[in-house]
Protein backbone atom coordinates (compact mmCIF):
# COMPACT_ATOMS: atom_id res chain seq x y z
CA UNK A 1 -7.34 148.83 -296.55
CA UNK A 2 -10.43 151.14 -297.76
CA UNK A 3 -12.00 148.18 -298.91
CA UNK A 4 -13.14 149.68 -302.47
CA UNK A 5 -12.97 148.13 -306.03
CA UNK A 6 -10.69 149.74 -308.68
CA UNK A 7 -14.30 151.42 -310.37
CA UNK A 8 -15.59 152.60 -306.89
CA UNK A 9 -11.91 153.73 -306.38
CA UNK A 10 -11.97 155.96 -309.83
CA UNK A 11 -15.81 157.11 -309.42
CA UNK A 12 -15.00 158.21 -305.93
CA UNK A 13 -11.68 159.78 -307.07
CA UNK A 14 -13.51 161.68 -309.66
CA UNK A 15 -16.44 162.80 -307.75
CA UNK A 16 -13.85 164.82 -305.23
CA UNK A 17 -12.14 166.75 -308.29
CA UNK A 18 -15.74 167.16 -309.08
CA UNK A 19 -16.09 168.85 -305.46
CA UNK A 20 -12.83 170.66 -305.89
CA UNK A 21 -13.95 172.25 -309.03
CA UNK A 22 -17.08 173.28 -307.03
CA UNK A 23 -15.32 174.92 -303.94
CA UNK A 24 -12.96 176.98 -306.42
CA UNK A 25 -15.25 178.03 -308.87
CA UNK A 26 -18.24 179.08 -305.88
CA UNK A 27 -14.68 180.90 -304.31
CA UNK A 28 -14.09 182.91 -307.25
CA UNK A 29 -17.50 183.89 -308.33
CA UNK A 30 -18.19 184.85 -304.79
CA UNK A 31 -21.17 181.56 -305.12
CA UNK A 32 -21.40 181.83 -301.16
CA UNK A 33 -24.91 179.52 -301.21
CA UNK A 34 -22.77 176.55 -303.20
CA UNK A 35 -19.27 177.63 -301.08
CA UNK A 36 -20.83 176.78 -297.60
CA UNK A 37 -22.52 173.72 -299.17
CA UNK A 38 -19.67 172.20 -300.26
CA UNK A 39 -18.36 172.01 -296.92
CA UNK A 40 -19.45 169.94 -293.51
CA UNK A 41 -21.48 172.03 -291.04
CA UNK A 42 -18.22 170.78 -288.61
CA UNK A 43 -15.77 171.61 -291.15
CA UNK A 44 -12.30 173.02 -290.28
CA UNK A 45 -10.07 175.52 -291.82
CA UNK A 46 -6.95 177.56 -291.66
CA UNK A 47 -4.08 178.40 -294.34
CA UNK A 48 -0.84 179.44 -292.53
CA UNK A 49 -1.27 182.76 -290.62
CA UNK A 50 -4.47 182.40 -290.39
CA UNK A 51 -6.55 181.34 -287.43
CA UNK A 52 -8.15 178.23 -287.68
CA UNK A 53 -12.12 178.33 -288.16
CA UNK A 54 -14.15 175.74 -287.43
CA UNK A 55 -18.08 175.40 -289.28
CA UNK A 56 -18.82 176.00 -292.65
CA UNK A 57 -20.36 179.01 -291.86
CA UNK A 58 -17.65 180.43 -289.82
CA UNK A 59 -15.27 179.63 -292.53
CA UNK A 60 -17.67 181.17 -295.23
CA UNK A 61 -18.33 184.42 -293.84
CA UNK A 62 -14.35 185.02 -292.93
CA UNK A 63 -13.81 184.07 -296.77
CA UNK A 64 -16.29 186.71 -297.55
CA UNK A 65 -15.20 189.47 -295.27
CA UNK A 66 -11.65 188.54 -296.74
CA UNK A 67 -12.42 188.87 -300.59
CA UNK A 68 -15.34 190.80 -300.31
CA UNK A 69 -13.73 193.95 -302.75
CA UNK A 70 -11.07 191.46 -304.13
CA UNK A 71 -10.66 189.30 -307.75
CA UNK A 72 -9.57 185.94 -306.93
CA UNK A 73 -8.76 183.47 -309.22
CA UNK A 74 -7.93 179.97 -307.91
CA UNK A 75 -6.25 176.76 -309.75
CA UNK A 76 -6.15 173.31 -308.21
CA UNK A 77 -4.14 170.83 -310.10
CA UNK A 78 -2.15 167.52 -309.68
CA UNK A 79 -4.46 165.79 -306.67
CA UNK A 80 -3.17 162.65 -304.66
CA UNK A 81 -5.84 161.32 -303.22
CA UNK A 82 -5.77 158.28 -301.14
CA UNK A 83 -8.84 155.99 -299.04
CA UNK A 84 -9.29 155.34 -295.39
CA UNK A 85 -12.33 154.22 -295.76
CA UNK A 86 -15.23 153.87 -298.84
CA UNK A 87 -16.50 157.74 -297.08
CA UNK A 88 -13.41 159.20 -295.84
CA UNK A 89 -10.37 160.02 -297.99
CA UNK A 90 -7.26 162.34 -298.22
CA UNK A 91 -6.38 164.63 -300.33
CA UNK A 92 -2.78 166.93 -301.53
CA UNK A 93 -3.72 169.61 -304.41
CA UNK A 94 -1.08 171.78 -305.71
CA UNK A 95 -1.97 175.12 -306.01
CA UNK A 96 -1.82 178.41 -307.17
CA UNK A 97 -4.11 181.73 -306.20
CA UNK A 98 -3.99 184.98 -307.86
CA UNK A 99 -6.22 187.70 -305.94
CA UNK A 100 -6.60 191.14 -307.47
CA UNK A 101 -7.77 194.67 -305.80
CA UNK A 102 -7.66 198.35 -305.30
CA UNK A 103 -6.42 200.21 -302.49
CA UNK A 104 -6.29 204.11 -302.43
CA UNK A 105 -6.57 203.98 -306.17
CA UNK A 106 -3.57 201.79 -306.92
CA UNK A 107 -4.53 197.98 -308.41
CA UNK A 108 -2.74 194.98 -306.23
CA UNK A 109 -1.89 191.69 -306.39
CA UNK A 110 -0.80 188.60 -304.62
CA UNK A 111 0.03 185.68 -306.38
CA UNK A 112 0.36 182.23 -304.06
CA UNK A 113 2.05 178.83 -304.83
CA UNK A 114 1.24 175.84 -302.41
CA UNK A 115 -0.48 172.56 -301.13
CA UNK A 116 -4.04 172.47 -300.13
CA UNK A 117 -4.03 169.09 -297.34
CA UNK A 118 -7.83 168.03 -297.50
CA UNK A 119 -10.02 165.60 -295.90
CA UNK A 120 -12.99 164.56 -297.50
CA UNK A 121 -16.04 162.61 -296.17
CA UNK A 122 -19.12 160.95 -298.10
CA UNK A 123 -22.27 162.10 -295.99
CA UNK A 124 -25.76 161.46 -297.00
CA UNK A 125 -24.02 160.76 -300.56
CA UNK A 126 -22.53 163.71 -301.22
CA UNK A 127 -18.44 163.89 -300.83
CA UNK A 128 -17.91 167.16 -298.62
CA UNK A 129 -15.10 168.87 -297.52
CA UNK A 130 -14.09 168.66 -293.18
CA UNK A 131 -10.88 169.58 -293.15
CA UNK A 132 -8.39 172.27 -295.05
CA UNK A 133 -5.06 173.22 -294.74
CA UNK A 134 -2.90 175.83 -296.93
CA UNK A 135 0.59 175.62 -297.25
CA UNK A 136 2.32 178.02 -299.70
CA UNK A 137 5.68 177.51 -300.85
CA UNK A 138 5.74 181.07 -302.18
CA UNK A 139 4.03 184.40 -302.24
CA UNK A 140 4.65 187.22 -304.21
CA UNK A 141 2.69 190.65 -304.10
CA UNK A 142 2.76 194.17 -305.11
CA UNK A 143 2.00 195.32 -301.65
CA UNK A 144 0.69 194.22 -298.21
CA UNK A 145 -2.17 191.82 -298.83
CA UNK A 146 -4.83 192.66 -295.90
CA UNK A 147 -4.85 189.96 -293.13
CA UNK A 148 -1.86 187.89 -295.08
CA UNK A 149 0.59 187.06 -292.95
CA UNK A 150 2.41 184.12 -293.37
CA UNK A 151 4.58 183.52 -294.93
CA UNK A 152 6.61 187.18 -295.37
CA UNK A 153 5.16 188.09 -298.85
CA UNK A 154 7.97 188.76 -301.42
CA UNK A 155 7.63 191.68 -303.47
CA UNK A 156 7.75 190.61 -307.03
């Protein structure tokens, strides 16, 4: 039992879509100051493929290095989040990510359809992210997506 009325429940609820909306929007403008803030310092990552990263700034600069020439565009809808505690909760986002870029003068794209798995902690306060998981469902591309590689990509 998380030990939480029904208000605390809802204003806790809504202050982790708030920290959602952060994470995606810092993502896509390439906001790498409010990116690595909106995670733990001991913060762990990894979408399938990938290799894990632990430390918000670990996780930050392989983000950059990844999308550093690229458009994303990132949508996060449908969350179930549930308590363990009143500053540790659990969270399953359906998602979708659209990322955008040149290579040898043709455009690209990759377009991505999956779960984000998320653990959330209150520290000092502030909800923050500690853990991440990606799971796409499906991937489509125009061509080989740099350092994607799981699962197969499926030319559209």
């Amino acid at each position: 039992m998380d030990n939480m009325s029904d208000v605390e429940r809802l204003i806790a609820i809504e202050d982790i879509k708030h920290l959602k909306a952060r994470r995606d929007r810092a993502l896509d403008t390439k906001d790498w100051a409010t990116y690595t803030a909106v995670h733990a310092p001991d913060h762990i990552s990894h979408s399938d493929g990938e290799t894990r990263r632990q430390g918000n700034v670990v996780n930050t600069d392989f983000v950059i290095r990844a999308l550093h020439d690229k458009v994303s565009v990132h949508h996060s809808h449908t969350p179930e989040i549930s308590f363990e505690t009143p500053t540790r909760a659990r969270g399953i986002w359906a998602m979708e990510d659209n990322i955008y870029w040149t290579e040898d003068g043709e455009n690209h794209w990759l377009r991505g359809f999956g779960h984000y798995h998320e653990i959330y902690e209150k520290r000092d306060g502030q909800w923050l992210f500690v853990f991440r998981r990606l799971t796409r469902l499906r991937v489509e591309t125009s061509g080989k997506f740099p350092g994607f590689t799981s699962p197969v990509p499926e030319k559209a």
